[in-house]
C-alpha atoms as a PDB file:
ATOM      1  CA  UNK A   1       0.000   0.000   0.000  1.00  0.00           C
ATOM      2  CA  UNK A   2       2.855   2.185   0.632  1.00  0.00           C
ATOM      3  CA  UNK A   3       4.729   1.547  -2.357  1.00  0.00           C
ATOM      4  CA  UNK A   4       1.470   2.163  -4.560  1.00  0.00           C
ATOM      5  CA  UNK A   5       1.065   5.511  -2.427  1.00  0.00           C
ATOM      6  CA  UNK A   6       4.306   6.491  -3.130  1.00  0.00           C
ATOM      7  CA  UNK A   7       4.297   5.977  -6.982  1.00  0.00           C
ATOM      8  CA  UNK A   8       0.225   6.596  -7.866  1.00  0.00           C
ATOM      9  CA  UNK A   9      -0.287   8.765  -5.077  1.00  0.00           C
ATOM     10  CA  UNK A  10       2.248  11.487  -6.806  1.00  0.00           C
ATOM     11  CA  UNK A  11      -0.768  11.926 -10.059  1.00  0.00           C
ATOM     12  CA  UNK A  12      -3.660  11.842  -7.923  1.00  0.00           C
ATOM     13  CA  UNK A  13      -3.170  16.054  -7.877  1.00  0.00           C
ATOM     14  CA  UNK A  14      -2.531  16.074 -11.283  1.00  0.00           C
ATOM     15  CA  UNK A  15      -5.392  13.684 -12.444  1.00  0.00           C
ATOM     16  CA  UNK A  16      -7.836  15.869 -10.386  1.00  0.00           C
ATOM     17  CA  UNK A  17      -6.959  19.029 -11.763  1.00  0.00           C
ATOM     18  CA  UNK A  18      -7.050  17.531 -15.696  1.00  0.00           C
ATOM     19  CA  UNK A  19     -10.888  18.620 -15.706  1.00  0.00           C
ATOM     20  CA  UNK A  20     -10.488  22.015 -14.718  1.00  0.00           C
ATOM     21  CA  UNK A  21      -7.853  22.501 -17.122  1.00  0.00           C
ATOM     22  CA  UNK A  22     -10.127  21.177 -20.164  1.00  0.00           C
ATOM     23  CA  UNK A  23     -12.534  22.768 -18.990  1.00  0.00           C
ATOM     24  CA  UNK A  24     -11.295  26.334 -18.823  1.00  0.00           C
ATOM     25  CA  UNK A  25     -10.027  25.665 -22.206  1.00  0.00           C
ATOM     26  CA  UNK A  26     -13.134  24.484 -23.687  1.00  0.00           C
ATOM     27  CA  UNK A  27     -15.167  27.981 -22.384  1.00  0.00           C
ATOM     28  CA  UNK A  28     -12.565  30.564 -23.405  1.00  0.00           C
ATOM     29  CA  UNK A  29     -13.276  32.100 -26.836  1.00  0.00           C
ATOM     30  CA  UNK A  30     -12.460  30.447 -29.972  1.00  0.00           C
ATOM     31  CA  UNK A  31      -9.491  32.738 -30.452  1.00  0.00           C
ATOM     32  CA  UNK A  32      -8.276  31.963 -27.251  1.00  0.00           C
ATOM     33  CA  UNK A  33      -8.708  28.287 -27.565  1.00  0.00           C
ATOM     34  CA  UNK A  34      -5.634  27.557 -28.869  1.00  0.00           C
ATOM     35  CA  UNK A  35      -3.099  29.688 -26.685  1.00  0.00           C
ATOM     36  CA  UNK A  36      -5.284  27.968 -23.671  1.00  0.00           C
ATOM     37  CA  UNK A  37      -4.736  24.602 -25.010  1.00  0.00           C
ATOM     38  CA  UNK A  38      -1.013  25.579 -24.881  1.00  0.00           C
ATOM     39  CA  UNK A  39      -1.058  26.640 -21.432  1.00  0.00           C
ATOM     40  CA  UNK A  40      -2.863  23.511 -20.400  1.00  0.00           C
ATOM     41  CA  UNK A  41      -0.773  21.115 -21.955  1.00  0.00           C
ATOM     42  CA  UNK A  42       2.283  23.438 -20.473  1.00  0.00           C
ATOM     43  CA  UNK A  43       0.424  23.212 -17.023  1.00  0.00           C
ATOM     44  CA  UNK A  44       0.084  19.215 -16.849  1.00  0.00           C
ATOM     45  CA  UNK A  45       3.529  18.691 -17.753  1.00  0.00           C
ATOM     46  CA  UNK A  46       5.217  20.707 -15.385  1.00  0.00           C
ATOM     47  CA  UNK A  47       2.512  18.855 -12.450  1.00  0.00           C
ATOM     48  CA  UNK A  48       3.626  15.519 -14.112  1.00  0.00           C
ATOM     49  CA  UNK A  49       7.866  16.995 -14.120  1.00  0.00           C
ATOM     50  CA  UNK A  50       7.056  17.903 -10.463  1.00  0.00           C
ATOM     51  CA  UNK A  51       5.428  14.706  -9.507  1.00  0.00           C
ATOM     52  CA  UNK A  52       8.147  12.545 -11.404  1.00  0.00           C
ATOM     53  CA  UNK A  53      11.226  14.303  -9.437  1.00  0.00           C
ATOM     54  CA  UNK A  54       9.495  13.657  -6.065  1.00  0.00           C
ATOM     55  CA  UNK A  55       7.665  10.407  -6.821  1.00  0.00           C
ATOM     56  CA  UNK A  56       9.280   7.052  -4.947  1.00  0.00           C
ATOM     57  CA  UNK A  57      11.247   5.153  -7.573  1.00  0.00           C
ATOM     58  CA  UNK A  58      10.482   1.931  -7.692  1.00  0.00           C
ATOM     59  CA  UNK A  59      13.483   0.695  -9.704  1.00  0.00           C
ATOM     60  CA  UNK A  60      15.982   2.241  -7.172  1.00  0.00           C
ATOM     61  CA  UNK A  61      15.162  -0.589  -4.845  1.00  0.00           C
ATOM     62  CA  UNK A  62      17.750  -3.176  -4.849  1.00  0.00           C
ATOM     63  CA  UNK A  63      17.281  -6.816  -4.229  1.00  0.00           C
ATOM     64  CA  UNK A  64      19.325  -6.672  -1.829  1.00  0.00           C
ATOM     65  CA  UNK A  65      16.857  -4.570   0.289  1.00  0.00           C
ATOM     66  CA  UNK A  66      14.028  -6.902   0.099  1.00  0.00           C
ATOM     67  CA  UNK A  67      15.724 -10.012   1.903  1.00  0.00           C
ATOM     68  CA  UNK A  68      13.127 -12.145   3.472  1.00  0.00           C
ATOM     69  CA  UNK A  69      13.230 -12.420   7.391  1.00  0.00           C
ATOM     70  CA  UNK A  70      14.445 -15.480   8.883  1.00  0.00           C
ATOM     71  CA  UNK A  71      11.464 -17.770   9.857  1.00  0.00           C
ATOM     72  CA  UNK A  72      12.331 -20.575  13.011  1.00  0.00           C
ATOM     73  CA  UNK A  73      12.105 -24.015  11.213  1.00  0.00           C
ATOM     74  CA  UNK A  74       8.587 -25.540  11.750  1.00  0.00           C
ATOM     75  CA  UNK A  75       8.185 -28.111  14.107  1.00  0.00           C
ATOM     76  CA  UNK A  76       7.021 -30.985  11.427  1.00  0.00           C
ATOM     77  CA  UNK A  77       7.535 -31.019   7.841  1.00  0.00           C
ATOM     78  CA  UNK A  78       4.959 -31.533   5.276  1.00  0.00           C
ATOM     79  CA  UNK A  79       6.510 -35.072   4.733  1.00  0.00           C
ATOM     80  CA  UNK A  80       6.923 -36.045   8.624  1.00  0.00           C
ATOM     81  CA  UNK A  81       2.712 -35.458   8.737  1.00  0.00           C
ATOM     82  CA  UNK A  82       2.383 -37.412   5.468  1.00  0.00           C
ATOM     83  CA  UNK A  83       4.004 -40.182   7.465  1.00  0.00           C
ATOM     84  CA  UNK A  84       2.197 -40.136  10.901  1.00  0.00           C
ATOM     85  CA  UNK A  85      -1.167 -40.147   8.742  1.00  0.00           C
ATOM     86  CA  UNK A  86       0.312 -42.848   6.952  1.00  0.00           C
ATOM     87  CA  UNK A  87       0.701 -44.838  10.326  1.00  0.00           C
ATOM     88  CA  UNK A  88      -2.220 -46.281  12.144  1.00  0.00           C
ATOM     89  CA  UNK A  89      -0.577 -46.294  15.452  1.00  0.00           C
ATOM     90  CA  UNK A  90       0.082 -42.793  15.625  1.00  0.00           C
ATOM     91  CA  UNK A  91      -3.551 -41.832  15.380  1.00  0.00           C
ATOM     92  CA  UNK A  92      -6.075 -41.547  17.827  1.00  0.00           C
ATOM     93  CA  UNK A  93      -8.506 -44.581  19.150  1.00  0.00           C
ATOM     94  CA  UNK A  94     -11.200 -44.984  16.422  1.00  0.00           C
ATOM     95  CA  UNK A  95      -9.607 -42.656  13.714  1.00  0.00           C
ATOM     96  CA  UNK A  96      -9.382 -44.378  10.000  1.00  0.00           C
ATOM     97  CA  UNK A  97      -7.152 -43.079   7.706  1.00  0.00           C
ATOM     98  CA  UNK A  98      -6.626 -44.240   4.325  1.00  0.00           C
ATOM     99  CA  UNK A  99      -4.932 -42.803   1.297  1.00  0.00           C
ATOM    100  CA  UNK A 100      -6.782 -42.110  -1.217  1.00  0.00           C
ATOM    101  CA  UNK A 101      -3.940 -40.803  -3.557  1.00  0.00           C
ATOM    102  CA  UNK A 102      -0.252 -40.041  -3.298  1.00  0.00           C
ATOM    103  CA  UNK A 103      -0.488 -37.325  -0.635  1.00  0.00           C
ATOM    104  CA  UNK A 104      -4.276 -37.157  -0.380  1.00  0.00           C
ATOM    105  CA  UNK A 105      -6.343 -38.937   2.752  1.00  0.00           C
ATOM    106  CA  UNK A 106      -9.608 -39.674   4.009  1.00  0.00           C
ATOM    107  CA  UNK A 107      -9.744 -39.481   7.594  1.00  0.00           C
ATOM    108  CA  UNK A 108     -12.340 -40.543  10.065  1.00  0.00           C
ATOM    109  CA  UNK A 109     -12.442 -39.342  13.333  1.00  0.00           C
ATOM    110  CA  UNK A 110     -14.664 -40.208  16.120  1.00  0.00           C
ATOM    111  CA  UNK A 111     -17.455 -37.632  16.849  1.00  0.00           C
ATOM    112  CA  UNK A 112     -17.197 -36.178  13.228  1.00  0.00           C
ATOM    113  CA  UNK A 113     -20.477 -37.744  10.686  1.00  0.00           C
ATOM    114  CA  UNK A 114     -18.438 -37.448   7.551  1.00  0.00           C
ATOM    115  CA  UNK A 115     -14.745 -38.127   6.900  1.00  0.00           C
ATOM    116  CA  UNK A 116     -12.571 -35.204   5.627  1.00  0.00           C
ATOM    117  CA  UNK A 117     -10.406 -35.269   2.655  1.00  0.00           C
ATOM    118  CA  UNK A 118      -6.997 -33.948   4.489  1.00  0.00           C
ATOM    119  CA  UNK A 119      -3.156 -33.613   2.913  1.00  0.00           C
ATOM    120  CA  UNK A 120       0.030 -32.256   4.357  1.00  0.00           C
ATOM    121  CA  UNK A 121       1.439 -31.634   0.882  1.00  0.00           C
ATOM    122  CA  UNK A 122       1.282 -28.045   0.193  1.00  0.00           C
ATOM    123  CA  UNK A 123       1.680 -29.112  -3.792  1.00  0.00           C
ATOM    124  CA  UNK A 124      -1.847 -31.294  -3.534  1.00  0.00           C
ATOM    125  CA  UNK A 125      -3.022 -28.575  -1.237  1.00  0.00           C
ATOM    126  CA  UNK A 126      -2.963 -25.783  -3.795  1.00  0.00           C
ATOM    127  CA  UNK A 127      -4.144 -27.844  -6.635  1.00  0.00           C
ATOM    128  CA  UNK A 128      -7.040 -29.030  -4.738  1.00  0.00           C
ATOM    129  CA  UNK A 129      -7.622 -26.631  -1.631  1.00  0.00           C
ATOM    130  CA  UNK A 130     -11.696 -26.504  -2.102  1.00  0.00           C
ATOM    131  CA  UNK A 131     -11.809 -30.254  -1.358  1.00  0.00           C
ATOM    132  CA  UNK A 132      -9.097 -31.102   0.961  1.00  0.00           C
ATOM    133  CA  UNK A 133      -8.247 -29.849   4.495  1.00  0.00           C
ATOM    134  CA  UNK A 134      -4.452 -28.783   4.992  1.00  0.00           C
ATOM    135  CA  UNK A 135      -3.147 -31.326   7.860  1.00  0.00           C
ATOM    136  CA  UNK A 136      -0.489 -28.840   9.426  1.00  0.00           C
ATOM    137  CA  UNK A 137       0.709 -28.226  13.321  1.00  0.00           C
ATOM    138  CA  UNK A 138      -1.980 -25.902  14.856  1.00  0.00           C
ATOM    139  CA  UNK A 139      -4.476 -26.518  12.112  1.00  0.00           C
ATOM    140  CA  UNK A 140      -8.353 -28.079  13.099  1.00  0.00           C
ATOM    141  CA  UNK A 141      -7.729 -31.897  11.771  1.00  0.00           C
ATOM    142  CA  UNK A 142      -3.999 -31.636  13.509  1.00  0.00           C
ATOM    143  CA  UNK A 143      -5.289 -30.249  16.805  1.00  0.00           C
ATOM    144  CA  UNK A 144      -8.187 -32.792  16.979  1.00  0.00           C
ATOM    145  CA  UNK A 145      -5.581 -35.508  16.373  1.00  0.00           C
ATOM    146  CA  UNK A 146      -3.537 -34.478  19.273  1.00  0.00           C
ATOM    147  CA  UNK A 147      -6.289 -33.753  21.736  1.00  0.00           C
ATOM    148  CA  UNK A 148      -8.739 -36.602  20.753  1.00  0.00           C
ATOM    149  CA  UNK A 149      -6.026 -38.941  22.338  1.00  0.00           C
ATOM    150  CA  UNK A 150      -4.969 -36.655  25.189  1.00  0.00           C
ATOM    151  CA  UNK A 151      -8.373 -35.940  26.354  1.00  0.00           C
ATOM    152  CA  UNK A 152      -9.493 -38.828  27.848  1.00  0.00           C
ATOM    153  CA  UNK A 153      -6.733 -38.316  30.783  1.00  0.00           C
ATOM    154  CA  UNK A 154      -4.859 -41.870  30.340  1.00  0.00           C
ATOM    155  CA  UNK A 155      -1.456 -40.674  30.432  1.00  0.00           C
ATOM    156  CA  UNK A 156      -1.073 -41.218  26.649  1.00  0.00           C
ATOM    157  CA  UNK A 157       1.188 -38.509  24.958  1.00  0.00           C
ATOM    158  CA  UNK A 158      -0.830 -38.103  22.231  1.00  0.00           C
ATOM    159  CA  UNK A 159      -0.481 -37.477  18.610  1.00  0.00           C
ATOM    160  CA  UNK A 160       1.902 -34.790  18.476  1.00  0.00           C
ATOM    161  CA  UNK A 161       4.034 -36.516  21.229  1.00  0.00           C
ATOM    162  CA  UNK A 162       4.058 -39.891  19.536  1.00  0.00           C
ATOM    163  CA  UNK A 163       4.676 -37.883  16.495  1.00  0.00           C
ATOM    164  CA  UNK A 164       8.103 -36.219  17.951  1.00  0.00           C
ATOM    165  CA  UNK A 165       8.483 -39.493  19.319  1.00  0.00           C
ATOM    166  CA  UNK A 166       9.245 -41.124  16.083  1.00  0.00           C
ATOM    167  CA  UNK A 167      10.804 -38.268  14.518  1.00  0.00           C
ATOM    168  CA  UNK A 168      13.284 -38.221  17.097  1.00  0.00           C
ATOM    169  CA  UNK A 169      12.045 -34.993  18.479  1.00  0.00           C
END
């Protein structure tokens, strides 16, 4: 927003006072006309000179401004998820998972009427994001796999424990 108020917010001035300019042209005498159409042109491009000498250059910015922040690494990788759902004895009593395609699952979870169509491969993900559920730590499906099996207080670490557990975590 900044960047587009810095370049287009430079003509908004100039674009505002185009129909005053036309008009005062277009109501001056017919002798006038022409010495006014002069002037106008004269006017815009010394508003558009002004605008360009002050206006934020967006080709002065080097790539070597726009480095992207360092991000922690996440605690599970696309592919460590894609495993776990891949291994019945990491999920919770009564869930049913089966793979339905390389990187696509059905999953059936106790409580829930209809199973959900889930991934942890952002690739599948964006190719099919209005029928399948992104399976990622902190998500809905990933949060009701770790508390499903938590919940019932039996001293079980629970998805995301077992999880780290065979990640080596």
């Amino acid at each position: 927003i900044g960047l587009f108020k810095g370049v287009v917010g430079k003509l908004q001035p100039i674009l505002a006072q185009l129909p005053r300019e036309f008009e005062a042209a277009a109501l001056r005498r017919i002798e006038d006309r022409e010495k006014v159409r002069h002037e106008a042109i004269r006017n815009v491009s010394e508003m558009v000179t002004a605008a360009e000498t002050s206006a934020f250059d967006i080709d002065s910015v080097s790539d070597a401004d726009l480095v992207a922040p360092k991000f922690p690494e996440p605690p599970y990788r696309p592919e460590d998820i894609t495993r776990a759902l891949r291994t019945p004895d990491l999920l919770p009593p009564g869930t049913r998972c089966d793979e339905l395609d390389t990187g696509t699952f059905s999953i059936s979870m106790p409580g829930e009427k209809e199973p959900a169509r889930v991934t942890a491969d952002p690739v599948v993900f964006d190719d099919y994001f209005e029928s399948h559920q992104m399976v990622l730590p902190d998500g809905v499906i990933f949060n009701s796999l770790a508390g499903a099996d938590t919940a019932e207080g039996d001293g079980d670490v629970g998805f995301e424990g077992t999880l780290s557990d065979l990640l080596g975590r």
